[in-house]
N, C-alpha and C. Protein backbone atom coordinates (compact mmCIF):
# COMPACT_ATOMS: atom_id res chain seq x y z
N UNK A 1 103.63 -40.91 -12.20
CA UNK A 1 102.23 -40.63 -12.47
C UNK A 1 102.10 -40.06 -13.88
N UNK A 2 101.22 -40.24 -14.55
CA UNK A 2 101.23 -40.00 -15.54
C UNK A 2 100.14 -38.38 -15.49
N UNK A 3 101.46 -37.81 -16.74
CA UNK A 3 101.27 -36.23 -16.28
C UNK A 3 99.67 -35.68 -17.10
N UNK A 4 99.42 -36.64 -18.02
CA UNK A 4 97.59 -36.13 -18.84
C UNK A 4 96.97 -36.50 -17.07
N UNK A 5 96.78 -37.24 -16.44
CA UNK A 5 96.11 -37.03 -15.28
C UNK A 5 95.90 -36.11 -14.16
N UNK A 6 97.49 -35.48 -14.09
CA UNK A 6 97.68 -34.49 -13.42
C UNK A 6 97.07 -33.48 -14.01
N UNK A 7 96.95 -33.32 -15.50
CA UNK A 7 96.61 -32.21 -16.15
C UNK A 7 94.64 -32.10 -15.88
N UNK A 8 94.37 -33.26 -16.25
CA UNK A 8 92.92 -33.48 -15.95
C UNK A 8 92.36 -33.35 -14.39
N UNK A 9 93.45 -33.37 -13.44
CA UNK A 9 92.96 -32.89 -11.89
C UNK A 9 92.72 -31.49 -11.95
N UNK A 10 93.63 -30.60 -12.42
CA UNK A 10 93.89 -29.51 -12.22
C UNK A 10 92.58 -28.87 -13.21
N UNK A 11 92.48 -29.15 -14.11
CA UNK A 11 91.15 -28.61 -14.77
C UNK A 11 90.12 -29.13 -13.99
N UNK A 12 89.77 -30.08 -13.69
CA UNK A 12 88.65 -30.81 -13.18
C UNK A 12 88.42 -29.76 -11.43
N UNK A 13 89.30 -29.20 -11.32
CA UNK A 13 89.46 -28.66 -9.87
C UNK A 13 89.32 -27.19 -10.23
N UNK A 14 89.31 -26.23 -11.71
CA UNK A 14 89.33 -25.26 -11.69
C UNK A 14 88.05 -25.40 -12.54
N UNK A 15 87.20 -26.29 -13.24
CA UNK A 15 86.20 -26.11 -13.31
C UNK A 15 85.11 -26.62 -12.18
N UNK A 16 85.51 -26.66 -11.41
CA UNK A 16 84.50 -27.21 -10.30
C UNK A 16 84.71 -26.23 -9.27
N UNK A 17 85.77 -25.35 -9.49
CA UNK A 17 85.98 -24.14 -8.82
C UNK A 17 84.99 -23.09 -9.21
N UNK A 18 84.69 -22.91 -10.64
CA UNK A 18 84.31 -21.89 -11.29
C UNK A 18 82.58 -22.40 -10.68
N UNK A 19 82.09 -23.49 -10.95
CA UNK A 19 80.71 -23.97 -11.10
C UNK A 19 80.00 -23.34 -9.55
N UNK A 20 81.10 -23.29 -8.76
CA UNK A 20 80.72 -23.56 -7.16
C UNK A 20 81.22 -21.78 -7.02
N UNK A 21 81.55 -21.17 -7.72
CA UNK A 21 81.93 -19.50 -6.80
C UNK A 21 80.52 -18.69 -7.41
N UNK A 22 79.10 -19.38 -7.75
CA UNK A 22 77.92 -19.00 -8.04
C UNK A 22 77.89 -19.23 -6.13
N UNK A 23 78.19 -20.31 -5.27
CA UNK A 23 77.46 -20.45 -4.34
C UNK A 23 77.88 -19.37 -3.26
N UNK A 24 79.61 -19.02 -2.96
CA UNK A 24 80.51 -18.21 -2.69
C UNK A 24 80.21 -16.99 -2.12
N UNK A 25 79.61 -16.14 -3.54
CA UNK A 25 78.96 -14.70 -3.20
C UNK A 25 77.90 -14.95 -2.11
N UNK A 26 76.48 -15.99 -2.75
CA UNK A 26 75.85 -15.28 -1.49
C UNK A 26 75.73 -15.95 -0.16
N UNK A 27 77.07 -16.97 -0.24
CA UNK A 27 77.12 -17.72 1.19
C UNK A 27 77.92 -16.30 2.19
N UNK A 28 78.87 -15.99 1.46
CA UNK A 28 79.65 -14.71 2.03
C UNK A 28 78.69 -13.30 2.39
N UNK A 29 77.92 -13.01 1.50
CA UNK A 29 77.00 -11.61 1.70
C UNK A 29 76.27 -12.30 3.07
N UNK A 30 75.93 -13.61 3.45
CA UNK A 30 74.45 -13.82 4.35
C UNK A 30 75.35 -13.77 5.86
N UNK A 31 76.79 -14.62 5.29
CA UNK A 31 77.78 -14.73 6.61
C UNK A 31 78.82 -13.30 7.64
N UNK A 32 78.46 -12.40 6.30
CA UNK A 32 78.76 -11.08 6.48
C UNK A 32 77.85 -9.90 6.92
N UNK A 33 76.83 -10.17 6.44
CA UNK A 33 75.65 -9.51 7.02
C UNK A 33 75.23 -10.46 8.68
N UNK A 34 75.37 -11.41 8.89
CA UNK A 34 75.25 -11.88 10.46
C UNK A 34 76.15 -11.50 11.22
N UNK A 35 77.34 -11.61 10.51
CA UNK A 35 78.69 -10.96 11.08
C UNK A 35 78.45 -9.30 11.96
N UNK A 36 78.02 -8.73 10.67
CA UNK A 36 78.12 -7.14 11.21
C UNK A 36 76.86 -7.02 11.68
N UNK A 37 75.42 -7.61 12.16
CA UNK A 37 74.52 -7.69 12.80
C UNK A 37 74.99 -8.29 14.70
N UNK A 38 76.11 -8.70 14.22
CA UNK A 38 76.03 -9.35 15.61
C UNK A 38 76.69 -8.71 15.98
N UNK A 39 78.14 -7.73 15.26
CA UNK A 39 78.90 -6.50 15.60
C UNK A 39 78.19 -5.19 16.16
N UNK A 40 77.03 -4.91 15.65
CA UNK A 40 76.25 -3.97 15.90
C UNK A 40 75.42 -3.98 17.09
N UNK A 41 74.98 -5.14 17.58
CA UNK A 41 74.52 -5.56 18.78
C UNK A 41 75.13 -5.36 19.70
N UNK A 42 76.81 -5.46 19.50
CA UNK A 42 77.58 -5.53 21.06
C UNK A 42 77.88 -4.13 21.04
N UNK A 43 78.47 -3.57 19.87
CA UNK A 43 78.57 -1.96 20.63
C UNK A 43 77.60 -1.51 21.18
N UNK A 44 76.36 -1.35 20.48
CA UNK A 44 75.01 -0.90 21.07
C UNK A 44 74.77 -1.23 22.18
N UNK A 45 75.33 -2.77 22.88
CA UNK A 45 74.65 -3.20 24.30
C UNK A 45 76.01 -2.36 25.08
N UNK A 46 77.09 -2.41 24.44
CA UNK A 46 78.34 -1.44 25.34
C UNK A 46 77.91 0.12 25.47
N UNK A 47 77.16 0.82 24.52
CA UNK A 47 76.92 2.11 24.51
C UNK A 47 76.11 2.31 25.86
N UNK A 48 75.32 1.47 25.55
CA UNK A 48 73.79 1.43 26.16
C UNK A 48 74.56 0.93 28.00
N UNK A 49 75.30 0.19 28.03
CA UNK A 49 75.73 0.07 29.82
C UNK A 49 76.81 1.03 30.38
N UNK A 50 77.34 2.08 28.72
CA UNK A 50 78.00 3.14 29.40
C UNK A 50 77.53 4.70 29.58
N UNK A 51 76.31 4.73 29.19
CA UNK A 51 75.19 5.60 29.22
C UNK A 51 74.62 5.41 30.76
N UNK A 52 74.65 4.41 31.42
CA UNK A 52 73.74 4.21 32.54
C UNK A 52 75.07 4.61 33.93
């Protein structure tokens, strides 16, 4: 294989890396905030059935 191609994947893959970690942050903040919303729900429903 000819190695200028290999060289042009590897850039082509770390600038298309860079373009796309704009989307990253706030796919992670929305998937992390549902995360610990849905964490917060179950202790609360565990508190709440060991209270009774």
């Amino acid at each position: 294989m000819n190695p200028l191609l290999i060289i042009l994947i590897f850039l082509g893959g770390a600038l298309l890396w860079f373009l796309l970690s704009f989307l990253f942050r706030p796919t992670g903040k929305f998937s992390w905030k549902i995360w610990d919303d849905a964490k917060k729900a179950m202790f609360d429903e565990e508190k709440e059935s060991e209270e009774k």
